[in-house]
Protein backbone atom coordinates (compact mmCIF):
# COMPACT_ATOMS: atom_id res chain seq x y z
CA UNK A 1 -23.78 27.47 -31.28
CA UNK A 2 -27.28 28.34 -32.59
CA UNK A 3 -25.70 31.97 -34.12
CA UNK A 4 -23.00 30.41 -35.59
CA UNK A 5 -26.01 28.60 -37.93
CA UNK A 6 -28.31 31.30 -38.25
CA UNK A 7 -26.88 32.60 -41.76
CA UNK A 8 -26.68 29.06 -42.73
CA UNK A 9 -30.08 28.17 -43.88
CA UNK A 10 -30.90 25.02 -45.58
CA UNK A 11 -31.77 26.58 -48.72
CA UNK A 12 -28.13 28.09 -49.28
CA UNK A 13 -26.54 24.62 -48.69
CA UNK A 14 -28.86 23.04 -51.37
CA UNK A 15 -27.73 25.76 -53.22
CA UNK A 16 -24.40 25.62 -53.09
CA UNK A 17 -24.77 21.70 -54.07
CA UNK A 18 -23.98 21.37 -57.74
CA UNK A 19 -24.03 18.40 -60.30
CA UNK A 20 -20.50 18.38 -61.59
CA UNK A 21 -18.93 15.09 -63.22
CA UNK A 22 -21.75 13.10 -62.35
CA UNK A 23 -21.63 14.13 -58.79
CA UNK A 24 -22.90 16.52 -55.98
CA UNK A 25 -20.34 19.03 -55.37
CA UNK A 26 -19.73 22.12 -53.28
CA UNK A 27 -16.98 24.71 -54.46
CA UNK A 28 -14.13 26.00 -52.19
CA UNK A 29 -15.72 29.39 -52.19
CA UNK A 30 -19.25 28.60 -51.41
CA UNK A 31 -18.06 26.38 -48.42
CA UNK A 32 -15.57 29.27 -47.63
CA UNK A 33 -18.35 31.01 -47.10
CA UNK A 34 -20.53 28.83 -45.15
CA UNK A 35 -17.77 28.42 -42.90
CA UNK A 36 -16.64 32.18 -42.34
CA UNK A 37 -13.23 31.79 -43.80
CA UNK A 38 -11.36 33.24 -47.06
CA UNK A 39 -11.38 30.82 -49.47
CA UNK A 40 -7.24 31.39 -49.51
CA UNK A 41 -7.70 30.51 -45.55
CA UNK A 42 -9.89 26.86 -46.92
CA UNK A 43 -7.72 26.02 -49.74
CA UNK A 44 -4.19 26.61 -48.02
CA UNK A 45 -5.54 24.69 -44.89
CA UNK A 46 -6.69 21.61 -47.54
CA UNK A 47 -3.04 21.92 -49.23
CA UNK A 48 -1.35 21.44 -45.92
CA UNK A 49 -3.53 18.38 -45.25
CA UNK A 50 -3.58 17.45 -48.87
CA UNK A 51 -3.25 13.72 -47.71
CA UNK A 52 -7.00 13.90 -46.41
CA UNK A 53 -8.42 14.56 -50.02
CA UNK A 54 -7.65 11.87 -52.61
CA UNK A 55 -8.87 12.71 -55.77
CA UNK A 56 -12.67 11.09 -54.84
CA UNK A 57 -12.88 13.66 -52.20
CA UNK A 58 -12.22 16.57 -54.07
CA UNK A 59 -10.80 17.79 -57.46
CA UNK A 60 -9.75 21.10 -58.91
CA UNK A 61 -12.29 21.88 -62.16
CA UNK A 62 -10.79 22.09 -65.62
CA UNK A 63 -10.34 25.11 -67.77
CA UNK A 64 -13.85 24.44 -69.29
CA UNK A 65 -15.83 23.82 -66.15
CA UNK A 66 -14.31 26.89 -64.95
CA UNK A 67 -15.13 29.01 -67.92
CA UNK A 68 -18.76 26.96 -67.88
CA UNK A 69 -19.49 27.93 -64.54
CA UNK A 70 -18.58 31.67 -65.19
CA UNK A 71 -20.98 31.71 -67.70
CA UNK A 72 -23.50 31.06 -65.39
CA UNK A 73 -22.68 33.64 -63.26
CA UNK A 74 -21.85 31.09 -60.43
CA UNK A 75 -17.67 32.52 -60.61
CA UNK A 76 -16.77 36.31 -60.51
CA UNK A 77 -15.54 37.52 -63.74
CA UNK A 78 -11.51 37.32 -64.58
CA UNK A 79 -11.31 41.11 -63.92
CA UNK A 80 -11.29 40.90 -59.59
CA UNK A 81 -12.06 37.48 -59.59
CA UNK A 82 -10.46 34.24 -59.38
CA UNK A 83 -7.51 33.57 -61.32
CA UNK A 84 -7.37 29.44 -60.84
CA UNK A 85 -10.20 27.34 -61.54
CA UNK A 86 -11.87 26.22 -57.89
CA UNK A 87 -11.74 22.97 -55.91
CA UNK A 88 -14.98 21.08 -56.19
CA UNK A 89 -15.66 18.93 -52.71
CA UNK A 90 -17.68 15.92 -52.63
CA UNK A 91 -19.70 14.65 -49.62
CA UNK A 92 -16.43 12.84 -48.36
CA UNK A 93 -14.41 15.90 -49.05
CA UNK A 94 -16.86 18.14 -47.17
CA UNK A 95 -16.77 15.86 -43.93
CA UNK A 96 -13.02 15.75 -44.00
CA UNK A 97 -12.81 19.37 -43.89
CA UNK A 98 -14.12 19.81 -40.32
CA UNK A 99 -11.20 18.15 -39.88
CA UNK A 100 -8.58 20.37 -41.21
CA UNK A 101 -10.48 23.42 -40.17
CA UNK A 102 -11.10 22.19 -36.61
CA UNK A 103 -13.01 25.36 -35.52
CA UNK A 104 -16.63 24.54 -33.68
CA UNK A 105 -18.64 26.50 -36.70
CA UNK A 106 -16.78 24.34 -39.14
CA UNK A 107 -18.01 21.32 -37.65
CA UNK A 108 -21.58 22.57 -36.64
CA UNK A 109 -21.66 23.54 -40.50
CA UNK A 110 -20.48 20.26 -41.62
CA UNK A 111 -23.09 18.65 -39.69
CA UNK A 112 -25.81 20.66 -41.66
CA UNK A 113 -24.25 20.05 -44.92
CA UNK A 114 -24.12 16.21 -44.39
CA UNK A 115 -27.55 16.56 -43.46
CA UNK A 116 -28.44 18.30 -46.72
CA UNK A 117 -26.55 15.61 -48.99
CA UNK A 118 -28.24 12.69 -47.19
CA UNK A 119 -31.96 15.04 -47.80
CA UNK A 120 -30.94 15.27 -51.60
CA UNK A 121 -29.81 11.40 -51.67
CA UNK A 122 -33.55 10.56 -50.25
């Protein structure tokens, strides 16, 4: 399972944490991408299994977080990119995604990120 991992360095989890609402977050598309999945193929496995992430677990941003974060850079521009604000996941969210993903990178990935949160909680 050690290839699965090898693009996903430490450094690009902590990176993908962000500060949103008073909490550490991680947006559908950046875990999308950790995981090797569309974020269509993340966010339409979460919405079948919406049950599993109560609002504590995960939230979609509002219009001004959205726009805030495309500000930054962090979001594609409107022209080719999203068209819906993204799903923010918090550390419960993230660890309930492994299961609704249920493929063995998912999970190895998940076990990195968890590790990462706890680091940053330290």
């Amino acid at each position: 399972m050690a290839n699965a991992l090898e693009a996903v360095s430490i450094s690009t989890i902590e990176a993908s944490i962000r500060l949103l609402r008073g909490q550490r977050v991680m947006l559908d598309s950046d875990l999308a991408t950790l995981y090797g999945v569309e974020t269509r193929t993340l966010v339409q496995s979460v919405q079948r299994n919406r049950a599993h992430f109560p609002e504590d677990f995960m939230f979609r941003l509002s219009d001004q977080e959205f726009a805030d974060l495309r500000s930054q850079n962090v979001i594609s521009s409107p022209r080719g990119g999203r068209r819906y604000p993204p799903y923010a996941f918090t550390e419960q969210g993230v660890a309930m995604l492994s299961s609704v993903l249920r493929s063995e990178r998912a999970v190895q990935v998940n076990i990195e990120i968890m590790r990462t949160f706890v680091r940053l909680r330290s």
